[in-house]
PDB file of N, CA and C in Angstrom:
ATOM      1  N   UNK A   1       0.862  -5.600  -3.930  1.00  0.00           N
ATOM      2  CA  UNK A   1       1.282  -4.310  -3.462  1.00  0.00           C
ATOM      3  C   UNK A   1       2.580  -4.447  -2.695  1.00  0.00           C
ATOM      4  N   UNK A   2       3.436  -3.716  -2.946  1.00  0.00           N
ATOM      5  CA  UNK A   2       4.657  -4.021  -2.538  1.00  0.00           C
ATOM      6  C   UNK A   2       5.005  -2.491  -1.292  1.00  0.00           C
ATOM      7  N   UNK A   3       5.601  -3.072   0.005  1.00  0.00           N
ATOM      8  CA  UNK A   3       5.497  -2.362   0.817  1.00  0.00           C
ATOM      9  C   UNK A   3       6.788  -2.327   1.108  1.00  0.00           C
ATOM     10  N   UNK A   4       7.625  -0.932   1.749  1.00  0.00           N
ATOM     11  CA  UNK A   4       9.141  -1.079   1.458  1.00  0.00           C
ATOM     12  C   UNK A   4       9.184  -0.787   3.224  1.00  0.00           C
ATOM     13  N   UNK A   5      10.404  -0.883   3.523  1.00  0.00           N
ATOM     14  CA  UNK A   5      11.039  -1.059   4.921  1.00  0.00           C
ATOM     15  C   UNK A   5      10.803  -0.025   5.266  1.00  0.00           C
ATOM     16  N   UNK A   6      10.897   0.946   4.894  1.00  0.00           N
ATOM     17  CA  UNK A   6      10.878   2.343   5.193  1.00  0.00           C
ATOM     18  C   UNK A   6       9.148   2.991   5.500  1.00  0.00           C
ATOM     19  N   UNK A   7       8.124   2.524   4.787  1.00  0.00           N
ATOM     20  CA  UNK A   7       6.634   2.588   5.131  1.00  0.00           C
ATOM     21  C   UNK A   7       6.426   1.562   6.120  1.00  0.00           C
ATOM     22  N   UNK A   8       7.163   0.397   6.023  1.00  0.00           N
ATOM     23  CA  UNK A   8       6.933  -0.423   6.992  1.00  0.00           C
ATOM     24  C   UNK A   8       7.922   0.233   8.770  1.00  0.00           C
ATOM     25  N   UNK A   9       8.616   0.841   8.648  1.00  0.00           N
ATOM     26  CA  UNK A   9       9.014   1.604   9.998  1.00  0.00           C
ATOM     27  C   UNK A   9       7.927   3.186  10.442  1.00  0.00           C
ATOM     28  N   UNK A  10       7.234   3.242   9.078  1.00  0.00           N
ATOM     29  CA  UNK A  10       6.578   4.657   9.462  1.00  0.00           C
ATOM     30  C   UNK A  10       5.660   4.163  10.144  1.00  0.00           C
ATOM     31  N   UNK A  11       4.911   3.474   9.727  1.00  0.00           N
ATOM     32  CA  UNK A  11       3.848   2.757   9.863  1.00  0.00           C
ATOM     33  C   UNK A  11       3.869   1.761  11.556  1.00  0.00           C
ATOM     34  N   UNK A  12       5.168   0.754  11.840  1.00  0.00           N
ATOM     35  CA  UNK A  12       5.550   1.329  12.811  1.00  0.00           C
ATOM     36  C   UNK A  12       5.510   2.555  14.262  1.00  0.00           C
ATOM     37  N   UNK A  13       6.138   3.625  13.706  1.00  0.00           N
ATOM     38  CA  UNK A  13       5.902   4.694  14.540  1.00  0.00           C
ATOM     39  C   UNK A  13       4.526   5.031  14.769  1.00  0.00           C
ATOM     40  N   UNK A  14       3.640   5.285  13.275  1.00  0.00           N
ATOM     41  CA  UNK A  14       2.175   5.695  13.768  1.00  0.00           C
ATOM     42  C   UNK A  14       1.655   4.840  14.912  1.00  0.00           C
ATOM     43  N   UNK A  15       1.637   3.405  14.856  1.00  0.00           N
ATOM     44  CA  UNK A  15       1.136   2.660  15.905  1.00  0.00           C
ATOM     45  C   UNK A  15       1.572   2.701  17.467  1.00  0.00           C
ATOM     46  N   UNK A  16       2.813   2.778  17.238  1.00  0.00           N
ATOM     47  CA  UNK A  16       3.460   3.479  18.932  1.00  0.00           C
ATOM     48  C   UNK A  16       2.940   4.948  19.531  1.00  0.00           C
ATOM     49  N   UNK A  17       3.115   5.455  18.047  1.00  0.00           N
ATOM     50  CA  UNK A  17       2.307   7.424  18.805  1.00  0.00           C
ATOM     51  C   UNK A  17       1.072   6.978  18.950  1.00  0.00           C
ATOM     52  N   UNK A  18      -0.065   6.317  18.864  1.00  0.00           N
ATOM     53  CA  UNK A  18      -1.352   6.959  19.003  1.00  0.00           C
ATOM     54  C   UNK A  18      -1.756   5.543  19.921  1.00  0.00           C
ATOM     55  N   UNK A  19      -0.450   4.532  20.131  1.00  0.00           N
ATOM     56  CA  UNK A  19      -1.381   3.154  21.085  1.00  0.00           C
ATOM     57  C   UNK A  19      -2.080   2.109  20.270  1.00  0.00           C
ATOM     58  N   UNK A  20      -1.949   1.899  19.132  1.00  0.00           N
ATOM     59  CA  UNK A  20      -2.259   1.198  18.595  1.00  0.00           C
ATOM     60  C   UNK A  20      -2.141  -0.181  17.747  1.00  0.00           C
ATOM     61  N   UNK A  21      -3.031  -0.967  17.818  1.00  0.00           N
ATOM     62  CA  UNK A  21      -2.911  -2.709  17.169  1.00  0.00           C
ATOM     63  C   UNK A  21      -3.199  -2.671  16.164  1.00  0.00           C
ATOM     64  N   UNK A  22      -2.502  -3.133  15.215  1.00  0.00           N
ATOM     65  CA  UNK A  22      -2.594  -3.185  14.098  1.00  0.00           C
ATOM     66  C   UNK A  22      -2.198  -5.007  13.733  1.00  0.00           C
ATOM     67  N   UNK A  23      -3.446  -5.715  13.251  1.00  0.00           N
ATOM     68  CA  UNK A  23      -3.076  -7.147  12.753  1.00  0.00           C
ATOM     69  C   UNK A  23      -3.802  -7.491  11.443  1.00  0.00           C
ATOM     70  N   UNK A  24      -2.605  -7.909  10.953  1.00  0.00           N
ATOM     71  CA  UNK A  24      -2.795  -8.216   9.326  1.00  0.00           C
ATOM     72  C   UNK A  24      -3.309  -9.635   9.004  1.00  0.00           C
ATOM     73  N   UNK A  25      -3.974 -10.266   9.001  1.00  0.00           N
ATOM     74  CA  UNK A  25      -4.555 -11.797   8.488  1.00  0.00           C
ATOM     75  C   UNK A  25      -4.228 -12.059   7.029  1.00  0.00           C
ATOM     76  N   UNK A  26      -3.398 -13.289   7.288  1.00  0.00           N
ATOM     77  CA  UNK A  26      -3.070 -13.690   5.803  1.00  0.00           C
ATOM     78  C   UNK A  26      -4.299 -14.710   5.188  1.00  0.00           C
ATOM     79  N   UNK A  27      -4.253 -15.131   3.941  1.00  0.00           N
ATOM     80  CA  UNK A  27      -5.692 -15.914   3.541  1.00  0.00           C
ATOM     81  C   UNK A  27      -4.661 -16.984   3.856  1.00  0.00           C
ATOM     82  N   UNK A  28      -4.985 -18.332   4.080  1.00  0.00           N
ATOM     83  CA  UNK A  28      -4.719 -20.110   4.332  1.00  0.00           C
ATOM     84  C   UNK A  28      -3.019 -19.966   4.823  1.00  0.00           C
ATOM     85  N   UNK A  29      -2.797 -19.031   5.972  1.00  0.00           N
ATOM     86  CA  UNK A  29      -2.118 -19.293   6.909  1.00  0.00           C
ATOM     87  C   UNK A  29      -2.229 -18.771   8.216  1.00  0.00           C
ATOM     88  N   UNK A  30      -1.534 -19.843   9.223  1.00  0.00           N
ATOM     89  CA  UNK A  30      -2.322 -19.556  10.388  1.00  0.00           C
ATOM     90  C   UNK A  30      -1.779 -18.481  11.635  1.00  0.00           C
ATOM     91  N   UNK A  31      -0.784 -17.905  11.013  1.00  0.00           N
ATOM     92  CA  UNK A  31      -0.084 -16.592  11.932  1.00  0.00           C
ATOM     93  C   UNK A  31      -0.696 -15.755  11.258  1.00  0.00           C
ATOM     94  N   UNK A  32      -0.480 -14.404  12.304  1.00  0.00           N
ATOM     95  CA  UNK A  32      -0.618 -13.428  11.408  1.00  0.00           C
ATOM     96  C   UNK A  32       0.463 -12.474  11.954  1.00  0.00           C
ATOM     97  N   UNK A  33       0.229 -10.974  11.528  1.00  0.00           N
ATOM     98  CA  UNK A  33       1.469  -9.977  11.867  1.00  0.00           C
ATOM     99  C   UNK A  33       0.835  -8.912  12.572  1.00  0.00           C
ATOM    100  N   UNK A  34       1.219  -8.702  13.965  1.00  0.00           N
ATOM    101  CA  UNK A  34       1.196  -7.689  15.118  1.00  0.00           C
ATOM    102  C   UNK A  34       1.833  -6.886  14.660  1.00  0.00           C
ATOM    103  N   UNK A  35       1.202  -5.523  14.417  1.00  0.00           N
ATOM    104  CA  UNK A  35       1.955  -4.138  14.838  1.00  0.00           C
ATOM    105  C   UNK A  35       1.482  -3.292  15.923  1.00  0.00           C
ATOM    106  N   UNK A  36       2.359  -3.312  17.067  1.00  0.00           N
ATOM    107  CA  UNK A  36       2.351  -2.180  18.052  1.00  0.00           C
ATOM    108  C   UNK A  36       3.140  -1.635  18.455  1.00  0.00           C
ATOM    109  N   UNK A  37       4.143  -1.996  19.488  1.00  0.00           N
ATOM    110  CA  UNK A  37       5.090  -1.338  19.500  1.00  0.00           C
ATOM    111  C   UNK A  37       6.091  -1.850  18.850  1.00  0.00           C
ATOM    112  N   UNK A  38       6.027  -3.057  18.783  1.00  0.00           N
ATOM    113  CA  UNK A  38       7.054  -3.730  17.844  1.00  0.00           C
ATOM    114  C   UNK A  38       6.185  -4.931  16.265  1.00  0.00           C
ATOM    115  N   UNK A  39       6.741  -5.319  15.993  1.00  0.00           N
ATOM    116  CA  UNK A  39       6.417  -6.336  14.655  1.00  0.00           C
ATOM    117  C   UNK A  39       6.316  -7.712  15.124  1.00  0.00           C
ATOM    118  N   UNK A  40       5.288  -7.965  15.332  1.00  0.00           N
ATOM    119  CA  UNK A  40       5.498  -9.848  16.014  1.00  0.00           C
ATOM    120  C   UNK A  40       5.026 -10.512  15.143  1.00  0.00           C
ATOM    121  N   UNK A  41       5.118 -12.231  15.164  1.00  0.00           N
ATOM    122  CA  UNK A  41       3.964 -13.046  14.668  1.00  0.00           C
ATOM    123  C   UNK A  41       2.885 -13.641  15.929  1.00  0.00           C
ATOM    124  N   UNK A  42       1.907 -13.512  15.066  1.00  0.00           N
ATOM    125  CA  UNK A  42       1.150 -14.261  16.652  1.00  0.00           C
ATOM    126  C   UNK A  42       0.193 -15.290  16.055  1.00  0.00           C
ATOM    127  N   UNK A  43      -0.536 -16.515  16.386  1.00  0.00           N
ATOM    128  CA  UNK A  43      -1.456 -17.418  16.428  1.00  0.00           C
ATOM    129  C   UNK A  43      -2.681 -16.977  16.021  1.00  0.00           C
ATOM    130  N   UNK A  44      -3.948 -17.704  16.185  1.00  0.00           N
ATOM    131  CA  UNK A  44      -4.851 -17.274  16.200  1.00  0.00           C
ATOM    132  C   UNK A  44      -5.581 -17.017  17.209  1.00  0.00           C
ATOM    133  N   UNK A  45      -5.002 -16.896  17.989  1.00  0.00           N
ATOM    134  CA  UNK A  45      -5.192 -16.863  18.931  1.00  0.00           C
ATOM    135  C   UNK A  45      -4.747 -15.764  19.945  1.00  0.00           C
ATOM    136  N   UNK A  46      -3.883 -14.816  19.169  1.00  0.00           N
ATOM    137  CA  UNK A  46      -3.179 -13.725  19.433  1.00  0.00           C
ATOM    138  C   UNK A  46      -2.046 -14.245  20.508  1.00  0.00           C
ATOM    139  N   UNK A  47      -1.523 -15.197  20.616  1.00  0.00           N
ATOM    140  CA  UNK A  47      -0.214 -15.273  21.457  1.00  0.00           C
ATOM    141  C   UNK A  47       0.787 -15.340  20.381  1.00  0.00           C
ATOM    142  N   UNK A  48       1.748 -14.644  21.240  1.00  0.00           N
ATOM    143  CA  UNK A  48       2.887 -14.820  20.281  1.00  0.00           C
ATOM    144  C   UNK A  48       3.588 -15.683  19.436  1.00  0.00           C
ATOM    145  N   UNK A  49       4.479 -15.702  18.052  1.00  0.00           N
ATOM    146  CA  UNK A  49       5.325 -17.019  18.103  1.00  0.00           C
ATOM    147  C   UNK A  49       6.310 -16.380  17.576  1.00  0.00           C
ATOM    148  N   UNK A  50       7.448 -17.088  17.391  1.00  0.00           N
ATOM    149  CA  UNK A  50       8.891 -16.891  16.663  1.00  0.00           C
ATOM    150  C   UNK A  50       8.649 -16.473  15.818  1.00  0.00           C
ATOM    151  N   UNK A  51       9.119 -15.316  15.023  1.00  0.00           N
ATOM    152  CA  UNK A  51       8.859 -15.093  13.946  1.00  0.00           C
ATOM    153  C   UNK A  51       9.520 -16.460  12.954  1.00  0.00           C
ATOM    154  N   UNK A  52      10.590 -16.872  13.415  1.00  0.00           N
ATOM    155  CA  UNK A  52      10.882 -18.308  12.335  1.00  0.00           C
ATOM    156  C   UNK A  52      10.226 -19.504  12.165  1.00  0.00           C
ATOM    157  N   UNK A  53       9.272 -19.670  12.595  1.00  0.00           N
ATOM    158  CA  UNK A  53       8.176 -20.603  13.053  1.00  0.00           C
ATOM    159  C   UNK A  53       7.560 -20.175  11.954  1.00  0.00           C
ATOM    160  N   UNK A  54       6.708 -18.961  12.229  1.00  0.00           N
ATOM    161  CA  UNK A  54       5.929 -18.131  11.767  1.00  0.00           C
ATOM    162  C   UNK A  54       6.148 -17.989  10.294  1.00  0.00           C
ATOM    163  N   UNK A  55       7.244 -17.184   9.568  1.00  0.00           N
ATOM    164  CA  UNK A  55       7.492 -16.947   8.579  1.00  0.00           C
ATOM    165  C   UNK A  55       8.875 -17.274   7.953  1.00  0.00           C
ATOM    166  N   UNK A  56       9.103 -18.204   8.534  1.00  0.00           N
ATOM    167  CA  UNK A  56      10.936 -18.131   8.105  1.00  0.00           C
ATOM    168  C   UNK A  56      11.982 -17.165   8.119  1.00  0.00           C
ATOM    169  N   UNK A  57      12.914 -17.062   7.080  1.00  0.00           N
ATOM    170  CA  UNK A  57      13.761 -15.818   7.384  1.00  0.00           C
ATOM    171  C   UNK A  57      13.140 -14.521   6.670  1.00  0.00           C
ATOM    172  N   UNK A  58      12.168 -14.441   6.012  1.00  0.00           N
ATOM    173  CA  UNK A  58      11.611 -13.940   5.285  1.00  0.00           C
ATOM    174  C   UNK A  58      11.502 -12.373   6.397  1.00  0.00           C
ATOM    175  N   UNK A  59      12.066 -10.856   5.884  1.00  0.00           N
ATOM    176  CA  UNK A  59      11.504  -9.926   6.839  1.00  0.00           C
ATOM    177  C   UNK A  59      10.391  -9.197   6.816  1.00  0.00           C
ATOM    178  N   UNK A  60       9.685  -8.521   7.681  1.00  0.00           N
ATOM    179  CA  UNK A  60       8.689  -8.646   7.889  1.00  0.00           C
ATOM    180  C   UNK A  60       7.682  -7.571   6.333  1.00  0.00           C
ATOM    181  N   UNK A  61       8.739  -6.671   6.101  1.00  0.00           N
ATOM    182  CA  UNK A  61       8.253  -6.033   4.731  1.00  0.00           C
ATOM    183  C   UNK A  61       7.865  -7.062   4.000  1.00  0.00           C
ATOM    184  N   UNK A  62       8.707  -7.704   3.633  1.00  0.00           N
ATOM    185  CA  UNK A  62       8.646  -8.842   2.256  1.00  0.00           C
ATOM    186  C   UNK A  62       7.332 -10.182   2.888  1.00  0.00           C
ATOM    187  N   UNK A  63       7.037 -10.292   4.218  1.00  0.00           N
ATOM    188  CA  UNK A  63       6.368 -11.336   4.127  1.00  0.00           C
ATOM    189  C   UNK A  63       4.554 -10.089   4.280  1.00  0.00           C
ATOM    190  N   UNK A  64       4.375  -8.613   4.217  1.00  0.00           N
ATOM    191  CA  UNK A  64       3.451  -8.180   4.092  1.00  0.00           C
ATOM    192  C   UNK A  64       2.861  -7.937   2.648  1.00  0.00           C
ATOM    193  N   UNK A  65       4.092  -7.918   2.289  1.00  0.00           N
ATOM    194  CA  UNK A  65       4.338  -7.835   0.416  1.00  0.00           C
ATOM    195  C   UNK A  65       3.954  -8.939  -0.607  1.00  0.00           C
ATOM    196  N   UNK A  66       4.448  -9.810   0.423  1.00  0.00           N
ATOM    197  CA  UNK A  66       4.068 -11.238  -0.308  1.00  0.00           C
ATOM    198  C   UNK A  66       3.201 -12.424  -0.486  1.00  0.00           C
ATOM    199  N   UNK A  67       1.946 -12.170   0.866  1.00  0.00           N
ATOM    200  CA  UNK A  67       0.821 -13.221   1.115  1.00  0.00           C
ATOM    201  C   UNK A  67      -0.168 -12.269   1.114  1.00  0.00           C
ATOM    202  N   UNK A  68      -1.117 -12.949   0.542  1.00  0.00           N
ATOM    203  CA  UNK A  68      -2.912 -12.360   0.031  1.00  0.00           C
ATOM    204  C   UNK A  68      -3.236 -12.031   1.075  1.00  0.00           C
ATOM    205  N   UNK A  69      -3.331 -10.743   1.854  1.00  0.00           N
ATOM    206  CA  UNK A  69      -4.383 -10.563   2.798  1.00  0.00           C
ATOM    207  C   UNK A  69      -5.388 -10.523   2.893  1.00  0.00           C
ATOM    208  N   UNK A  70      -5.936 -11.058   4.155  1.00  0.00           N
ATOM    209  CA  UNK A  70      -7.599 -11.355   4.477  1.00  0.00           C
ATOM    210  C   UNK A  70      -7.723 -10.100   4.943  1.00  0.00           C
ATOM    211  N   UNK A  71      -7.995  -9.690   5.975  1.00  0.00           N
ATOM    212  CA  UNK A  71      -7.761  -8.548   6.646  1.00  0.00           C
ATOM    213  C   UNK A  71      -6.668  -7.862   7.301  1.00  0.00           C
ATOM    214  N   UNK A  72      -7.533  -6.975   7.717  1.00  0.00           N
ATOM    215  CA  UNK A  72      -6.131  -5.899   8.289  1.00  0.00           C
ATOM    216  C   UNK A  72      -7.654  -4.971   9.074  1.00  0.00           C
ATOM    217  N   UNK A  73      -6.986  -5.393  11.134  1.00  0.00           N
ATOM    218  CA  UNK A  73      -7.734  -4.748  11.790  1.00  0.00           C
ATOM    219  C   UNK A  73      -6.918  -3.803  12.480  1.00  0.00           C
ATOM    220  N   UNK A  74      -7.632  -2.457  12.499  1.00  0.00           N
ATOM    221  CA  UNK A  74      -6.318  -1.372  13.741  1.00  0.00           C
ATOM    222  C   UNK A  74      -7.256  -1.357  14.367  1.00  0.00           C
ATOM    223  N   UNK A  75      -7.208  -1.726  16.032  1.00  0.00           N
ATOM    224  CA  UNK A  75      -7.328  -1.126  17.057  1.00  0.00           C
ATOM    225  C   UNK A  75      -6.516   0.034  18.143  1.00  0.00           C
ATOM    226  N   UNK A  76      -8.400   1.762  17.980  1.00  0.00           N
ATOM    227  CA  UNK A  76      -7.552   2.639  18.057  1.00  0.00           C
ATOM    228  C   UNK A  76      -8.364   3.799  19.537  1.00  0.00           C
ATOM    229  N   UNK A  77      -7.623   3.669  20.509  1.00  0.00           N
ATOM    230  CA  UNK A  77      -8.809   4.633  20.873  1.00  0.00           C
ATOM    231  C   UNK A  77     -10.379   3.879  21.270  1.00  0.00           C
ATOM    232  N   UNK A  78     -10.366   2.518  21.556  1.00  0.00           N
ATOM    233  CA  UNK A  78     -11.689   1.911  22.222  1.00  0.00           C
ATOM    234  C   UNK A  78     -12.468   1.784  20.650  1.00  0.00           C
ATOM    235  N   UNK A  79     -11.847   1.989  19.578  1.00  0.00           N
ATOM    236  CA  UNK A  79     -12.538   1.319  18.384  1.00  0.00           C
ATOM    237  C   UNK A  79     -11.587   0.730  17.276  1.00  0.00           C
ATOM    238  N   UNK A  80     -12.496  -0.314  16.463  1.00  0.00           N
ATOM    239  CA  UNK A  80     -11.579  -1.103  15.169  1.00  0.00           C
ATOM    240  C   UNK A  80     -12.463  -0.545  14.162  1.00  0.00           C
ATOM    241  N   UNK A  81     -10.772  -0.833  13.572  1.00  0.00           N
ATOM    242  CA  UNK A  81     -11.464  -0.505  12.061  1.00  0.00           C
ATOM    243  C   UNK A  81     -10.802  -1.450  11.292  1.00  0.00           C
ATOM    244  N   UNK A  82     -11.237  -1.582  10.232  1.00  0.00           N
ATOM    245  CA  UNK A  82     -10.788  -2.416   8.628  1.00  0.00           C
ATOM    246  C   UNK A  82     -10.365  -2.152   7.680  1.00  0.00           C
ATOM    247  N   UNK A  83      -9.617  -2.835   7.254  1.00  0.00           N
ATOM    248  CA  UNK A  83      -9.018  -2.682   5.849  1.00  0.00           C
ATOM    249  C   UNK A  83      -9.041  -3.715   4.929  1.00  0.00           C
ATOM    250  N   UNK A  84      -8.900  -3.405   3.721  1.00  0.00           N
ATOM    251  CA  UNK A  84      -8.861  -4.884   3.366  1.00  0.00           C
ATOM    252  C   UNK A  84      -7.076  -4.765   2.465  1.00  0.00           C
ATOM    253  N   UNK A  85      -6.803  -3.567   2.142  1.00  0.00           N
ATOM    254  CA  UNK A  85      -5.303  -3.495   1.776  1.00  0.00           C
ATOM    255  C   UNK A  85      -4.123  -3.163   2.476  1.00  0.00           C
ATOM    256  N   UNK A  86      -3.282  -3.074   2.052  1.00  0.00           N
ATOM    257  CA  UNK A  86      -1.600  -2.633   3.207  1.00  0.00           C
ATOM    258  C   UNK A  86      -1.902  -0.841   2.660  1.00  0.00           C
ATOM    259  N   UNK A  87      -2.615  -0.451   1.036  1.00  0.00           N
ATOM    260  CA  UNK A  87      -2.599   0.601   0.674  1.00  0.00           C
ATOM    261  C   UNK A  87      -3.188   1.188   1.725  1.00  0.00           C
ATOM    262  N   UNK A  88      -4.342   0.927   1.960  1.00  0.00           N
ATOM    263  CA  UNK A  88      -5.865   1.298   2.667  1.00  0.00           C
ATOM    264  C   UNK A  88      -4.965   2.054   4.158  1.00  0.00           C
ATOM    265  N   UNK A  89      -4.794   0.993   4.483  1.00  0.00           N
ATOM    266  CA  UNK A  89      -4.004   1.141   5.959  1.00  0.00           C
ATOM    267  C   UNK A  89      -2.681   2.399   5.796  1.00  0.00           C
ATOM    268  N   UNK A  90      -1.952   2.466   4.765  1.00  0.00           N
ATOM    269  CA  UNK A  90      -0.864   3.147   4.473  1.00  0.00           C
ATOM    270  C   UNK A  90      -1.732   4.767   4.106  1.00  0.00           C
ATOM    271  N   UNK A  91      -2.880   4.683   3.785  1.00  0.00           N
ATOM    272  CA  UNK A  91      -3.635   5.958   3.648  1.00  0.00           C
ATOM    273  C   UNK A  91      -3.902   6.693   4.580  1.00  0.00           C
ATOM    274  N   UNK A  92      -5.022   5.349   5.457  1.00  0.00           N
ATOM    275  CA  UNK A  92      -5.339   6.342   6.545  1.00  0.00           C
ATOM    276  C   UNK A  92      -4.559   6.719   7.539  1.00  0.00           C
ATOM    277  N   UNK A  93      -3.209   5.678   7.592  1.00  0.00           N
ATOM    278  CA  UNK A  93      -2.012   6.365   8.823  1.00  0.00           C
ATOM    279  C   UNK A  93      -1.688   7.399   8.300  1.00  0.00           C
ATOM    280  N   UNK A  94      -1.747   7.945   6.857  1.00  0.00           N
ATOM    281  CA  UNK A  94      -1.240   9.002   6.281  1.00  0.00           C
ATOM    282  C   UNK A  94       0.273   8.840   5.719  1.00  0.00           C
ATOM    283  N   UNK A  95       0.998   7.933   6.023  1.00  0.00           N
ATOM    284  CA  UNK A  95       2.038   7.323   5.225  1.00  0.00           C
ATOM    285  C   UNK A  95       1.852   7.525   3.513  1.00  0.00           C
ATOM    286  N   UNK A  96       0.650   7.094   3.035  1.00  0.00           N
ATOM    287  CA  UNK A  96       1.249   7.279   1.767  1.00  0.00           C
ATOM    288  C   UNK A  96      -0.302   7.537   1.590  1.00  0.00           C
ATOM    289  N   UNK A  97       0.352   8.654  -0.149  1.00  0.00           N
ATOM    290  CA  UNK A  97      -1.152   9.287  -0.937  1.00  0.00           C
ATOM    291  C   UNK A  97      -2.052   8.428  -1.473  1.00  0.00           C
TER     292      UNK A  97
END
């Protein structure tokens, strides 16, 4: 599923308006990708890292686009929820049909 810069900034904004974490788990690597107010990489541990550590120069569209996700948790409002696609997630922010 290919996710473009532009869903990836909407998507973005939804998480800043409503307060929300959004982390994507890749399958057999060990960062994953923070969305809240900004786009991070973080551990497993949820601390931060370089994103060049993390993913190389690769930006952050193209590296959501490009590794098998495990999950995808939003924390919203004192509850999580799941996803298992970038679609799934792009639905219920309402970003895309």
């Amino acid at each position: 599923m290919t996710l473009t810069q532009r869903e990836l900034e909407a998507l973005v904004n939804w998480a800043r308006s409503g307060s929300r974490r959004v982390r994507i788990k890749f399958k057999g690597l060990k960062y994953s990708v923070l969305i809240s107010r900004y786009v991070e990489a973080v551990d497993a541990a949820g601390r931060r890292a370089p994103w060049q550590v993390a993913f190389g120069s690769r930006p952050p569209h193209d590296v959501l686009s490009s590794f098998s996700i495990e999950e995808i948790a939003v924390d919203e409002a004192g509850s999580s929820k799941t996803f298992a696609t970038i679609s799934d997630l792009l639905k219920h922010a309402g970003i895309r049909r």
